[in-house]
C-alpha atoms as a PDB file:
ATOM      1  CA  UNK A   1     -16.879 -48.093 -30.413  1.00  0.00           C
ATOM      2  CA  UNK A   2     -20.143 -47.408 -28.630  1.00  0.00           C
ATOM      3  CA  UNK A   3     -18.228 -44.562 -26.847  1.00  0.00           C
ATOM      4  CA  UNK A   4     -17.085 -43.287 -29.785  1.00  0.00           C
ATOM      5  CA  UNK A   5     -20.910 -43.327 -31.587  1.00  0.00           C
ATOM      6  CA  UNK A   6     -22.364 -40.958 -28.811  1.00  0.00           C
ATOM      7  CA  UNK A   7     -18.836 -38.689 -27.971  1.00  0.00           C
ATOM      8  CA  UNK A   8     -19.661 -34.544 -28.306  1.00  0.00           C
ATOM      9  CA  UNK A   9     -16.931 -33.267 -28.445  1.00  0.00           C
ATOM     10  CA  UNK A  10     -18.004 -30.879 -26.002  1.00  0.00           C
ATOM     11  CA  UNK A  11     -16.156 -29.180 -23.193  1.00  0.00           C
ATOM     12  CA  UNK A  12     -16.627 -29.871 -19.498  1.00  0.00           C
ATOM     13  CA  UNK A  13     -15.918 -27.580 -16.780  1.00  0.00           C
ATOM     14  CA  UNK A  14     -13.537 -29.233 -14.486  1.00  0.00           C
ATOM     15  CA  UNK A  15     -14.446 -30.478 -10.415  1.00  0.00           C
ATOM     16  CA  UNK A  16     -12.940 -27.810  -7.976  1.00  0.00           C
ATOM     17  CA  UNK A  17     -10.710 -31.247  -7.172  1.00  0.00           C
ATOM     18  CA  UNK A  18      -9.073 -30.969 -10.794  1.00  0.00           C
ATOM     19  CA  UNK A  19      -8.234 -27.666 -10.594  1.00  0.00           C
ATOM     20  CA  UNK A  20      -6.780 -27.702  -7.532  1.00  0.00           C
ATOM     21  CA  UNK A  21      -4.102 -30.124  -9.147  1.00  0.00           C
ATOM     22  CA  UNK A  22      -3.812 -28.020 -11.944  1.00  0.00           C
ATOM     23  CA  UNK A  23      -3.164 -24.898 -10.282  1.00  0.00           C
ATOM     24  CA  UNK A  24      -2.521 -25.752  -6.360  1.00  0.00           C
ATOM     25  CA  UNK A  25      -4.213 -24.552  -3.318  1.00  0.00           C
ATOM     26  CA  UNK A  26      -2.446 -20.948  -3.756  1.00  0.00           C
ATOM     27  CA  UNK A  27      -1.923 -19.107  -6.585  1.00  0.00           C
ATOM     28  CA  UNK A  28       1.374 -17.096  -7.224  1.00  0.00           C
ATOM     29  CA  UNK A  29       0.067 -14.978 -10.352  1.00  0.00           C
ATOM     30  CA  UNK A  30       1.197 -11.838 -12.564  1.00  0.00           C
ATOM     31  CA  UNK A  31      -1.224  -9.073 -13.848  1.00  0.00           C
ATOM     32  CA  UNK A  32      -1.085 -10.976 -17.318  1.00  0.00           C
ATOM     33  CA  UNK A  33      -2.253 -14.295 -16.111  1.00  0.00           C
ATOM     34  CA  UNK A  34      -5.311 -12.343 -15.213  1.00  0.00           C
ATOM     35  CA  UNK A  35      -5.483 -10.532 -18.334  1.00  0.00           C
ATOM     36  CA  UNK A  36      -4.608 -13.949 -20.386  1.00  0.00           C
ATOM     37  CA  UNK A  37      -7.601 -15.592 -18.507  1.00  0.00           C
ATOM     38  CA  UNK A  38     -10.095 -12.352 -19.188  1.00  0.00           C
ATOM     39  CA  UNK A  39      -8.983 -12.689 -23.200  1.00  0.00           C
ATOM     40  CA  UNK A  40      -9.425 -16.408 -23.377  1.00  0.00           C
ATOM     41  CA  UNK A  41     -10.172 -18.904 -20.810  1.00  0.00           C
ATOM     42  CA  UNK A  42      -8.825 -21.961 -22.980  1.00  0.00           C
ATOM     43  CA  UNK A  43      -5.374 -20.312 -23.909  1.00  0.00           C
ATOM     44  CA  UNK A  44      -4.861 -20.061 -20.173  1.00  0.00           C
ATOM     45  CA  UNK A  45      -6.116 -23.446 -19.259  1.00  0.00           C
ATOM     46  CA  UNK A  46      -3.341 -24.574 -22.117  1.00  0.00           C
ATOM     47  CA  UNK A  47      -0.805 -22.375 -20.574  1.00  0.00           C
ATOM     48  CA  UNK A  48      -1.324 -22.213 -16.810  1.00  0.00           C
ATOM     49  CA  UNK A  49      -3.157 -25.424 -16.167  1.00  0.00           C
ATOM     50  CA  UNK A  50      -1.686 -27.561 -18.849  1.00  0.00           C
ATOM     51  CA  UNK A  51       1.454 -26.265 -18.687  1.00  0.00           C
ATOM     52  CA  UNK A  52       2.019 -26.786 -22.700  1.00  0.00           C
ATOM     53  CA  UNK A  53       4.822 -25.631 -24.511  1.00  0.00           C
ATOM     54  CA  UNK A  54       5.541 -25.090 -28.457  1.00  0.00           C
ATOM     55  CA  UNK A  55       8.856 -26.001 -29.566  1.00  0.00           C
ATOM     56  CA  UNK A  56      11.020 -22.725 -30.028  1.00  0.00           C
ATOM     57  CA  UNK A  57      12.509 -22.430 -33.808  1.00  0.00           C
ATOM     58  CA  UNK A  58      16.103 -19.742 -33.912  1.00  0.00           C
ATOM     59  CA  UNK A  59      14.302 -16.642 -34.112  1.00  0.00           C
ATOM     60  CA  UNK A  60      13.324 -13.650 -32.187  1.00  0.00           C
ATOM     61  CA  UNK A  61      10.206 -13.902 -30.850  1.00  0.00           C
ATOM     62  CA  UNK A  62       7.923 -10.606 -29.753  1.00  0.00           C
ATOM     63  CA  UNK A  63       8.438 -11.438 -26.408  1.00  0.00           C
ATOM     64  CA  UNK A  64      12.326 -11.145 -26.765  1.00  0.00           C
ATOM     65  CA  UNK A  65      11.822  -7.719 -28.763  1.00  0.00           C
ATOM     66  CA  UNK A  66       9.694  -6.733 -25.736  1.00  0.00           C
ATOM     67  CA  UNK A  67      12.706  -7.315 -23.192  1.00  0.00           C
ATOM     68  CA  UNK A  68      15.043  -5.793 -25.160  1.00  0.00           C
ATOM     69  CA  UNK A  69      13.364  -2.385 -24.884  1.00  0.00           C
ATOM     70  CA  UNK A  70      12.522  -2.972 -21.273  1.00  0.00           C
ATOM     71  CA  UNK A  71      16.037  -3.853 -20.392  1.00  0.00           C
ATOM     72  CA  UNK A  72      17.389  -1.874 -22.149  1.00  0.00           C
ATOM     73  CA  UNK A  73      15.468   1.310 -20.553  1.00  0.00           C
ATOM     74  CA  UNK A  74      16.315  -0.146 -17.066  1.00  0.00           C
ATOM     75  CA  UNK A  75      20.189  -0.100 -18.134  1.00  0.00           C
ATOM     76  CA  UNK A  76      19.517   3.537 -19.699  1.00  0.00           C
ATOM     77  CA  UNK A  77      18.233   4.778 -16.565  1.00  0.00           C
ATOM     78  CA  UNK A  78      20.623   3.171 -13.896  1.00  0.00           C
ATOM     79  CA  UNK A  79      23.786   4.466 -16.027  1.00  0.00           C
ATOM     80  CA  UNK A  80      22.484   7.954 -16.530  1.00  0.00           C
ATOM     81  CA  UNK A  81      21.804   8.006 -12.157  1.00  0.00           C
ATOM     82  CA  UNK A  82      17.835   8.104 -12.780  1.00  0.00           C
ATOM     83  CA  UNK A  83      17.669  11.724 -14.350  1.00  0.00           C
ATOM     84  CA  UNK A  84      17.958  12.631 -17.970  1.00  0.00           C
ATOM     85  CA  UNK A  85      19.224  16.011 -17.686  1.00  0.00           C
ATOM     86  CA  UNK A  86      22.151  15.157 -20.031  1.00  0.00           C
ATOM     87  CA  UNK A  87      23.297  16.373 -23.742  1.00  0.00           C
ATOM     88  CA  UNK A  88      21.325  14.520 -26.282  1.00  0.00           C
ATOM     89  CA  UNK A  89      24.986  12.957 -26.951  1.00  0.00           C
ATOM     90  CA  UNK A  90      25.760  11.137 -24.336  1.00  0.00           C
ATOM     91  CA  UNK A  91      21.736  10.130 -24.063  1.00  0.00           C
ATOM     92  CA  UNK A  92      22.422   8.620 -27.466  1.00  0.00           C
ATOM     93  CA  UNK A  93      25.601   7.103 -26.860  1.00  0.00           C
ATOM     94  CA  UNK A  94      24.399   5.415 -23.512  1.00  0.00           C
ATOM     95  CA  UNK A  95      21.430   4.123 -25.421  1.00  0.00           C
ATOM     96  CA  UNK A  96      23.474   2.336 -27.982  1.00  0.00           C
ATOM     97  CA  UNK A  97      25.568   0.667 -25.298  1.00  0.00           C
ATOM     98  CA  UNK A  98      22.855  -1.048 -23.320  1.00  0.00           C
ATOM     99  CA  UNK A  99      20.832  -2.254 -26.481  1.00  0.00           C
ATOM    100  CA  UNK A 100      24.594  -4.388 -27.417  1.00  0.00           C
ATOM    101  CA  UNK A 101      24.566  -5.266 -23.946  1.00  0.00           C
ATOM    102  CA  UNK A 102      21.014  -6.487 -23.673  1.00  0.00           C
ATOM    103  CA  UNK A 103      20.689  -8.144 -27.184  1.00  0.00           C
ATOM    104  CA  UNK A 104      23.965 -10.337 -25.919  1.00  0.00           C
ATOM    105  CA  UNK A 105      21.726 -12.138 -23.832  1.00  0.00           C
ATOM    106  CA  UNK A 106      18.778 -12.681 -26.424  1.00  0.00           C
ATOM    107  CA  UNK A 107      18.362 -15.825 -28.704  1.00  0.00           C
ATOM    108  CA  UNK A 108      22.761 -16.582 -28.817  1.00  0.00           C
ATOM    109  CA  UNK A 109      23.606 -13.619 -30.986  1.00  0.00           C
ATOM    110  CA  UNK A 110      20.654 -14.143 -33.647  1.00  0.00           C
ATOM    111  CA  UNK A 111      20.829  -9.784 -33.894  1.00  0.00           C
ATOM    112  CA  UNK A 112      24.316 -10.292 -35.580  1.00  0.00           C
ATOM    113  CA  UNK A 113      23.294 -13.107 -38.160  1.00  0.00           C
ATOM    114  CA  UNK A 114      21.334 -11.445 -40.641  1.00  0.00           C
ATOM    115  CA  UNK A 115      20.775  -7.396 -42.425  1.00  0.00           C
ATOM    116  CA  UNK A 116      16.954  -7.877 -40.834  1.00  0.00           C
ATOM    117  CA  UNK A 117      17.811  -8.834 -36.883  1.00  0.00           C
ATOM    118  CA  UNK A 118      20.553  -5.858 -37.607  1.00  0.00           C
ATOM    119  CA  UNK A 119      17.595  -3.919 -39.255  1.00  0.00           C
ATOM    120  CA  UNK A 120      15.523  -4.608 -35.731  1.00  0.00           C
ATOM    121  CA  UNK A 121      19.043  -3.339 -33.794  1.00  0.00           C
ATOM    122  CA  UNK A 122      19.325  -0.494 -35.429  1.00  0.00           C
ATOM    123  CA  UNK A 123      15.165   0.352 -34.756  1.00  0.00           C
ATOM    124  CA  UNK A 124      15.194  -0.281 -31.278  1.00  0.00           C
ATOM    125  CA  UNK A 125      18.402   2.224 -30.292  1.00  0.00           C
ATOM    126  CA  UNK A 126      16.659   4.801 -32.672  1.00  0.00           C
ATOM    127  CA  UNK A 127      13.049   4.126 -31.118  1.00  0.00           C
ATOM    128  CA  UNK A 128      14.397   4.688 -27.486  1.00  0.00           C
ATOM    129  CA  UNK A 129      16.339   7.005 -27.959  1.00  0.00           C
ATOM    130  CA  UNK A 130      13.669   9.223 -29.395  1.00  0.00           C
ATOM    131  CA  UNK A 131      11.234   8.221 -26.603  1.00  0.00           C
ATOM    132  CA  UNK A 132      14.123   9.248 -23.831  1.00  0.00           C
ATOM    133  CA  UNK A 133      14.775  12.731 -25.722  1.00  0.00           C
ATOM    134  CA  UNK A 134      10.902  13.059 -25.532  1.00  0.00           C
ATOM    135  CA  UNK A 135      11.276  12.362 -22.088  1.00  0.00           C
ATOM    136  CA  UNK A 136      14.122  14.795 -21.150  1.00  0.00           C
ATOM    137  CA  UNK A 137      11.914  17.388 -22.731  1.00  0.00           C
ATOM    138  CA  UNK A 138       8.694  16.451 -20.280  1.00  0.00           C
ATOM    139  CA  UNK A 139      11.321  16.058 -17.284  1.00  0.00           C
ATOM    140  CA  UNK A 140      12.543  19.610 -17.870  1.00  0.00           C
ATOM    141  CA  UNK A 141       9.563  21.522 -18.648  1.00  0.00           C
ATOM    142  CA  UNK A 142       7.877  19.901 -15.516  1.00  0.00           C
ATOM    143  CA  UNK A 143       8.088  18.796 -11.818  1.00  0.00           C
ATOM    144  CA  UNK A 144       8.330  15.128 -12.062  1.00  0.00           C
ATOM    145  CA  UNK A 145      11.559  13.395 -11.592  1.00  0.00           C
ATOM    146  CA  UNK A 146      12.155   9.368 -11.848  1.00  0.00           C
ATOM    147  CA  UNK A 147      11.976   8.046  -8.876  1.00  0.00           C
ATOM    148  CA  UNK A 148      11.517   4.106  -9.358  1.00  0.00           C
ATOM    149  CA  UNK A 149      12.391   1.641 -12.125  1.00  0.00           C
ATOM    150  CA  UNK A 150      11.578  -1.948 -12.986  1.00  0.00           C
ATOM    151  CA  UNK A 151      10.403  -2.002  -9.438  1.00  0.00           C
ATOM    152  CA  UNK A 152       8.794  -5.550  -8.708  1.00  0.00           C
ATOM    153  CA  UNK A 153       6.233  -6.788  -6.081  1.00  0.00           C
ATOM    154  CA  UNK A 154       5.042 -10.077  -4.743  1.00  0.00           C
ATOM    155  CA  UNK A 155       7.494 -10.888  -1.884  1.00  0.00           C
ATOM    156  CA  UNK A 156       7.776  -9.387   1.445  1.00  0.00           C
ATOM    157  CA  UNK A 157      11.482  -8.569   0.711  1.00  0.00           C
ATOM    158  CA  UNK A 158      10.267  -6.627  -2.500  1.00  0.00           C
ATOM    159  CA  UNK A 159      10.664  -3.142  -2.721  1.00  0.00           C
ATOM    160  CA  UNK A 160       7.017  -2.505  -2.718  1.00  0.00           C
ATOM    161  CA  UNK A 161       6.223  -5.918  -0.532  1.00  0.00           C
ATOM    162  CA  UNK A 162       3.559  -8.294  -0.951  1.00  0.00           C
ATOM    163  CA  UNK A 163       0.133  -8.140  -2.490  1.00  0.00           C
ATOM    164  CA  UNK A 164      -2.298 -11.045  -1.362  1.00  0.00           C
ATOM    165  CA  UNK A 165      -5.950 -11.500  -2.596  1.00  0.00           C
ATOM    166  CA  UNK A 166      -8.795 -13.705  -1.955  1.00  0.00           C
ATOM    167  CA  UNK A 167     -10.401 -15.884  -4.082  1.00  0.00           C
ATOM    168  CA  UNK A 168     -14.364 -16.109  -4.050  1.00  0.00           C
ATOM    169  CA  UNK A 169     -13.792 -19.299  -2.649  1.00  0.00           C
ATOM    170  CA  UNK A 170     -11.081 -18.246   0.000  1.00  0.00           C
ATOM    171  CA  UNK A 171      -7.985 -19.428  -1.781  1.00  0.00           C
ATOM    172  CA  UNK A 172      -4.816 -17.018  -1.391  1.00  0.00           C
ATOM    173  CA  UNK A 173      -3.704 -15.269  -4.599  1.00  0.00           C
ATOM    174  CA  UNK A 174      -0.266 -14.255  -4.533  1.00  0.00           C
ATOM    175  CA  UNK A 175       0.127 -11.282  -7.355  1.00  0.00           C
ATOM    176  CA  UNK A 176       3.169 -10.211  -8.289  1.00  0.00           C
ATOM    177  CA  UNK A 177       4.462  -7.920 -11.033  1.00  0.00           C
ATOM    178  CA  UNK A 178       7.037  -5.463 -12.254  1.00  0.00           C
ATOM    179  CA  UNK A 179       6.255  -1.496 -12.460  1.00  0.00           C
ATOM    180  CA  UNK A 180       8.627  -0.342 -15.108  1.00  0.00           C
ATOM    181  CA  UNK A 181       9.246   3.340 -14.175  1.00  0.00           C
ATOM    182  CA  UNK A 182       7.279   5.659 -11.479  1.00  0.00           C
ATOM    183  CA  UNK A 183       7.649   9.509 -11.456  1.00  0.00           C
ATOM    184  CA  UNK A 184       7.196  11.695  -8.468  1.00  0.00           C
ATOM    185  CA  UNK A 185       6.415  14.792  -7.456  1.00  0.00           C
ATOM    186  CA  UNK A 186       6.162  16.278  -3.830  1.00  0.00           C
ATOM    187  CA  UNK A 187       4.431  19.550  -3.307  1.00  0.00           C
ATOM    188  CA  UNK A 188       2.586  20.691   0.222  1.00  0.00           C
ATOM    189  CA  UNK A 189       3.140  17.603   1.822  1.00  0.00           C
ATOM    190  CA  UNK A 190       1.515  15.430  -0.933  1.00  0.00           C
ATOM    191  CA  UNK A 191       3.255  13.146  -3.496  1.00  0.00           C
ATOM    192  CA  UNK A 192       1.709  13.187  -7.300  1.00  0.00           C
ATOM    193  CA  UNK A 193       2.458   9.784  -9.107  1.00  0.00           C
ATOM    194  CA  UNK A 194       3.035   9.478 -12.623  1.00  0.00           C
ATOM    195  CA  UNK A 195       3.089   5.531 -13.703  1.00  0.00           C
ATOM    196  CA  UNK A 196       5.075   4.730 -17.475  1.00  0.00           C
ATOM    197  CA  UNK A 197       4.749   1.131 -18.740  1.00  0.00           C
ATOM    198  CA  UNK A 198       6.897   0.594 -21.654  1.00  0.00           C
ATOM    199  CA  UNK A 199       5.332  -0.737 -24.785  1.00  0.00           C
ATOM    200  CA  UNK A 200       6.558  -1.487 -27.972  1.00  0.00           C
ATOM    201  CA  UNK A 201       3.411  -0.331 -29.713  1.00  0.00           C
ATOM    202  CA  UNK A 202       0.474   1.896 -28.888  1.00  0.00           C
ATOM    203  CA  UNK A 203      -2.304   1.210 -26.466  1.00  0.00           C
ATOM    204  CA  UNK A 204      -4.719   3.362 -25.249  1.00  0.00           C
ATOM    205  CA  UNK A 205      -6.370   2.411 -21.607  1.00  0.00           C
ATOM    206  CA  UNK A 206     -10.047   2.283 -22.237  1.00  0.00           C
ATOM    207  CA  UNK A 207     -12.601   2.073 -19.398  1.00  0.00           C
ATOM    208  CA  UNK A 208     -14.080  -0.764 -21.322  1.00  0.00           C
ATOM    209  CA  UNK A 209     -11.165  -3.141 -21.356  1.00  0.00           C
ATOM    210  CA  UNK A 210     -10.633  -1.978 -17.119  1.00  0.00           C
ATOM    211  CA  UNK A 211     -13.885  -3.658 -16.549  1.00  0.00           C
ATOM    212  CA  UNK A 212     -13.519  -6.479 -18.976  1.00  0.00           C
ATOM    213  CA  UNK A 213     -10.482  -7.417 -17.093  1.00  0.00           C
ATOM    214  CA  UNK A 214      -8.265  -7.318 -20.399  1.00  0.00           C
ATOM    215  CA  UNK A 215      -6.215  -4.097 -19.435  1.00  0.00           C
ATOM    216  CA  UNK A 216      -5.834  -4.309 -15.187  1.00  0.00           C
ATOM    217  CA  UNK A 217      -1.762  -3.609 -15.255  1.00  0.00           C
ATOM    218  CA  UNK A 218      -1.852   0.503 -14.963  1.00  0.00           C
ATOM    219  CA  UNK A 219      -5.105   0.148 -11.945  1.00  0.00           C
ATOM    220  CA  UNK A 220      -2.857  -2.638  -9.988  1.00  0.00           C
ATOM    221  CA  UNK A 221       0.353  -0.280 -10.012  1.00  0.00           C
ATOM    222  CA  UNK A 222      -1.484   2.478  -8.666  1.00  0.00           C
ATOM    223  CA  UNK A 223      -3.535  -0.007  -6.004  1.00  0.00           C
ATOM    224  CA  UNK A 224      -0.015  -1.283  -5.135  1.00  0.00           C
ATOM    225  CA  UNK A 225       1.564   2.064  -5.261  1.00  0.00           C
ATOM    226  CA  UNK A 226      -1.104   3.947  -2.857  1.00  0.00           C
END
């Protein structure tokens, strides 16, 4: 009772002991985590330290919407050999055959259940294909040619290897990630990089949100890239 009569309610910052129990002595982190922490320290404390979960309800969540285009655009681009110099037809057709193979994975079949999640079908084959006839058009009218997609990092036997940081306080960070397409092109000796992330909504990459450390995916793919 006495306790109770002088409690604050006020946060405390945990003992370096704490969060070493929390989060171990090395951390194995994506790009997000950092952005996650930058947006709110709390919701990553919940999510990283505490390790909480909300119960899932039978529904498609944003995050499920997100992989569908993703992997959907990684099937698109391994069927078609990495090049989009094809009719608009078959660009269409091959488009409409990974998003029923991808959304077979998602949430037990919710997508065939109801006129909206067949609504959402119907919107993501006509959004990418769209984007990937915008594409062709860039891909013929320049020099850049797909060179890598959904190309991860973070391991040694990784495609682009390993990427290890150092804490302030000399604990090992172990980032890892996923580039979702790179485009090339090789004149005089040099290579020019063009980096696409795929989102399912526009973002603009503001110098602001770099240095707030609420945008750092694009900089790391180009760090781990050069």
């Amino acid at each position: 009772m006495r306790r109770n009569l002088t409690y604050d309610n006020k946060a405390r910052k945990i003992n370096n002991a704490t969060a070493e129990q929390l989060y171990g002595g090395e951390m194995k982190a994506s790009v997000s985590r950092f952005q996650s922490y930058f947006n709110c320290n709390f919701q990553h404390f919940s999510n990283y330290g505490l390790k909480l979960n909300v119960r899932q309800n039978y529904t498609v969540r944003p995050l499920e919407i997100g992989n569908l285009y993703h992997n959907a655009l990684e099937k698109v681009a391994a069927d078609l050999n990495m090049t989009l110099e094809h009719d608009d037809e078959k660009i269409k057709n091959t488009v409409k055959n990974a998003v029923e193979t991808v959304l077979r994975t998602i949430s037990y079949g919710i997508f065939e259940r109801s006129e909206y999640y067949l609504s959402l079908k119907e919107k993501a084959v006509q959004a990418i294909t769209t984007t990937l006839l915008f594409m062709k058009d860039i891909e013929t009218l320049g020099n850049y040619k797909m060179t890598m997609i959904e190309t991860v990092f973070g391991k040694k036997s990784d495609e682009l290897g390993e990427l290890i940081l150092a804490s302030p306080n000399g604990k090992k960070i172990i980032l890892r990630g996923k580039i979702d397409r790179v485009d090339t092109y090789k004149k005089d000796g040099k290579v020019y990089v063009n980096i696409i992330d795929y989102k399912s909504s526009a973002r603009d990459l503001r110098k602001s949100d770099v240095l707030n450390g609420v945008e750092l995916q694009i900089i790391t793919y180009m760090y781990v890239l050069i």
